[in-house]
N, C-alpha and C. Protein backbone atom coordinates (compact mmCIF):
# COMPACT_ATOMS: atom_id res chain seq x y z
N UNK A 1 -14.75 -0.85 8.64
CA UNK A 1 -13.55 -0.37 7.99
C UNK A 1 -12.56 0.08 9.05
N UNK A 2 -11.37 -0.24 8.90
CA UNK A 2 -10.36 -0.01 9.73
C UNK A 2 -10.02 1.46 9.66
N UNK A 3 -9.31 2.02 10.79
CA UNK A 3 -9.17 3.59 10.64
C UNK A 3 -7.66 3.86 9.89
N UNK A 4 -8.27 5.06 9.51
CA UNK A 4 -6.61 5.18 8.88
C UNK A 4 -5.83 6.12 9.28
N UNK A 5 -4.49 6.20 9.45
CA UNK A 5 -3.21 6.48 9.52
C UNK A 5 -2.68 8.11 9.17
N UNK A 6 -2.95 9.13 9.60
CA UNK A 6 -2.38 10.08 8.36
C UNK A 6 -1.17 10.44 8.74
N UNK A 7 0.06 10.71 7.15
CA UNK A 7 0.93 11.25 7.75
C UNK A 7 1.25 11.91 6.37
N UNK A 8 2.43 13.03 6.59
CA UNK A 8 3.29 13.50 5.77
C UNK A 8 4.29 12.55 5.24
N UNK A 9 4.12 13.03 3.37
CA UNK A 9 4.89 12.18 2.88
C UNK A 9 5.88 13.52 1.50
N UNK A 10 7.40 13.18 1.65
CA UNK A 10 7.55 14.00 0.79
C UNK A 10 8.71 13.15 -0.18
N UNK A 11 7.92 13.70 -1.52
CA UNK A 11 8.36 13.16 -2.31
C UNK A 11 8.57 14.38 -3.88
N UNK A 12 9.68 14.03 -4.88
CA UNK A 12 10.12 14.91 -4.88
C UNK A 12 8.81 15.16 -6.55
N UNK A 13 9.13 16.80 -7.47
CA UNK A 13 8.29 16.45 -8.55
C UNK A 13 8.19 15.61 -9.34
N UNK A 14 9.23 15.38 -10.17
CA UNK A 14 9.24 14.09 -11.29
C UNK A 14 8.74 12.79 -10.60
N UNK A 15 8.88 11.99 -9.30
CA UNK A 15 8.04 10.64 -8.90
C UNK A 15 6.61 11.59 -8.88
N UNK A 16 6.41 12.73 -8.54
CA UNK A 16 4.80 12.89 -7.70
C UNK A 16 4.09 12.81 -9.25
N UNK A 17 4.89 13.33 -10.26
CA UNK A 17 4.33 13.77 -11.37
C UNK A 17 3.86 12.38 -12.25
N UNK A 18 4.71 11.09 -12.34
CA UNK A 18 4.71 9.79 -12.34
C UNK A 18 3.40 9.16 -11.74
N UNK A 19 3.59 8.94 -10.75
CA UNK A 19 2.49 9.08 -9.81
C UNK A 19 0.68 9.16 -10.14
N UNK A 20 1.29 10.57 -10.61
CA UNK A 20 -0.59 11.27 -10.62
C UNK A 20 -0.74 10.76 -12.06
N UNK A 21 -0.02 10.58 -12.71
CA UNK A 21 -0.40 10.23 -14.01
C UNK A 21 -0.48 8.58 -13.72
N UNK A 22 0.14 7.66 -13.40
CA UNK A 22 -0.50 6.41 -12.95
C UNK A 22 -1.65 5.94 -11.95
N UNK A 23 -1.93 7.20 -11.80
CA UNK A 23 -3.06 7.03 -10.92
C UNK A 23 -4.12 7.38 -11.92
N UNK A 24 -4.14 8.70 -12.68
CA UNK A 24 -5.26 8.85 -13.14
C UNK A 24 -5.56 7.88 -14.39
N UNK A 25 -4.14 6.78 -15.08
CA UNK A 25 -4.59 6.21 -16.04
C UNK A 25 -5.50 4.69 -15.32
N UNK A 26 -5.59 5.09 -13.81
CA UNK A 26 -6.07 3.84 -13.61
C UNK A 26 -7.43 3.77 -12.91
N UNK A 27 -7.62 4.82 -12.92
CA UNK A 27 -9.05 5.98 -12.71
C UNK A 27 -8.65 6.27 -10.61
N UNK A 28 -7.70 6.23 -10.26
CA UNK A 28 -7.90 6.65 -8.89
C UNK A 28 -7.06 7.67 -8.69
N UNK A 29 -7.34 8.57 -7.52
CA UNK A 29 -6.56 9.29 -6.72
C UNK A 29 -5.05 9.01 -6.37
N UNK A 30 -4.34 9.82 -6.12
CA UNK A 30 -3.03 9.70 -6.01
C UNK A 30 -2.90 9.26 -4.58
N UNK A 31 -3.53 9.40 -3.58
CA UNK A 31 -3.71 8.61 -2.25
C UNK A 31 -4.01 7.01 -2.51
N UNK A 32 -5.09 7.20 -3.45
CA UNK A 32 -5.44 5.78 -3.69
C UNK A 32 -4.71 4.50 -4.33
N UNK A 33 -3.96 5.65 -5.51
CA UNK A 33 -2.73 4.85 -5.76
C UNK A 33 -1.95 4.42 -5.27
N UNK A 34 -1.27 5.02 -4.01
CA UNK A 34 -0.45 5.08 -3.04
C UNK A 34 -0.31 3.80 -2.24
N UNK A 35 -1.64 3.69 -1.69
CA UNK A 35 -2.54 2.84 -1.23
C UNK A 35 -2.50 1.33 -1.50
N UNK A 36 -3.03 1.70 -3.16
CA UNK A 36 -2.83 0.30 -3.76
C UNK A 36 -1.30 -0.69 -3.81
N UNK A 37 -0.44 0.51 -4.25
CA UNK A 37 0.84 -0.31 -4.13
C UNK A 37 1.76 -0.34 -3.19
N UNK A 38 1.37 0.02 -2.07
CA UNK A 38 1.77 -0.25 -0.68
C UNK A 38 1.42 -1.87 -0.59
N UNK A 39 -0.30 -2.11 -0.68
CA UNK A 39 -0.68 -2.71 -0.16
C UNK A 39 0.00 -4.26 -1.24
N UNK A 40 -0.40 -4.05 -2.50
CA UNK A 40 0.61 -5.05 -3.41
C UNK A 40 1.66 -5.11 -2.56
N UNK A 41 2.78 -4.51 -2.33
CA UNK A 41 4.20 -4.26 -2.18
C UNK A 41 4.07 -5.42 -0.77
N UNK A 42 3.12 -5.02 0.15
CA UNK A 42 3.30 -5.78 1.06
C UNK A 42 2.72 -7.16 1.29
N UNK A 43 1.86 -7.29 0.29
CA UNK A 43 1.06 -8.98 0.33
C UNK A 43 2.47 -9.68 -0.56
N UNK A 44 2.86 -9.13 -1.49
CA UNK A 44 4.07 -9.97 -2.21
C UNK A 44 5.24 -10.02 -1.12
N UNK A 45 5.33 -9.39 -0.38
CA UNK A 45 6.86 -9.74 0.50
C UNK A 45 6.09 -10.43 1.87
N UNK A 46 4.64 -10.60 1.94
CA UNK A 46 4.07 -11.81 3.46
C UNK A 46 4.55 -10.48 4.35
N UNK A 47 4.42 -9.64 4.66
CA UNK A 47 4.01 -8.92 5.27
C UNK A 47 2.30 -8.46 5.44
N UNK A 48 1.63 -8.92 5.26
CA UNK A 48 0.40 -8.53 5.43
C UNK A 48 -0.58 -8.92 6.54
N UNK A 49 -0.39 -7.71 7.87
CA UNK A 49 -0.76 -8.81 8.62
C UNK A 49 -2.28 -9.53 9.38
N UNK A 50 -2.79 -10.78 9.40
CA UNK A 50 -3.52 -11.57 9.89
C UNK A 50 -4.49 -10.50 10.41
N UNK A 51 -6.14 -11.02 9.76
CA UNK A 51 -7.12 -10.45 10.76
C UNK A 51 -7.18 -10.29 12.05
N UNK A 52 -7.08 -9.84 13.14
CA UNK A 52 -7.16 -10.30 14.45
C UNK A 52 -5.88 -9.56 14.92
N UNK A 53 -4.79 -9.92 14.32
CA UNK A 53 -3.43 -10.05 14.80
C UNK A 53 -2.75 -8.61 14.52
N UNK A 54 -2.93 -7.45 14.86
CA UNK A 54 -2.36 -6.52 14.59
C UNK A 54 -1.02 -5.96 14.68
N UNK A 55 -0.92 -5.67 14.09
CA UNK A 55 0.79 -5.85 13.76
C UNK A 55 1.87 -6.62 13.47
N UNK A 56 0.92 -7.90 13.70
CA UNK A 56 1.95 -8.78 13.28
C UNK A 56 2.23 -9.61 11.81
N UNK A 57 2.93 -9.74 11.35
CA UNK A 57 3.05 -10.52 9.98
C UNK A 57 2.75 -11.64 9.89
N UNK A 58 2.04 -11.61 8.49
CA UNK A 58 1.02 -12.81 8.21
C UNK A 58 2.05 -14.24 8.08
N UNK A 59 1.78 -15.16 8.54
CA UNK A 59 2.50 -16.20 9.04
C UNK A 59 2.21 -17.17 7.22
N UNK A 60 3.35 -17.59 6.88
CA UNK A 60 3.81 -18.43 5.89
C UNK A 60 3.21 -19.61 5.76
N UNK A 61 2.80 -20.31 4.95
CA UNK A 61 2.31 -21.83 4.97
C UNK A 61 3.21 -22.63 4.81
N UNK A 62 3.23 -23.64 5.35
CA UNK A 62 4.87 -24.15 5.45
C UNK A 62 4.53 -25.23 4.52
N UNK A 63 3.18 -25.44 4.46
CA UNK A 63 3.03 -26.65 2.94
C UNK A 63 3.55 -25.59 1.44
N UNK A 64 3.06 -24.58 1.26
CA UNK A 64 3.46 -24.36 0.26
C UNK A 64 4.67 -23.86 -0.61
């Protein structure tokens, strides 16, 4: 497992409150939520990057 990252994040009540309630209707943590749609957010825009290749963005298929 890759290590993770910590940082401060501020965000205001009404999103945090949003938030914890979409998290808990989806049975996870509000980190975890966080998490999840980061990680969506960034496989849909090909930002996600390549095993091996750290930091860099996952390279496009030019067939498809």
């Amino acid at each position: 497992m890759a290590a993770k990252k910590t940082f401060v994040l501020r965000i205001d009540e009404n999103t945090y409150a949003a938030l914890e309630k979409w998290a808990a209707d989806e049975f996870r943590s509000v980190n975890g939520q966080l998490e999840y749609i980061i990680s969506q957010a960034l496989r849909e825009a090909g930002r996600v990057p390549k095993a091996g290749k750290k930091g860099e963005p996952d390279q496009k298929d030019p067939a498809a």
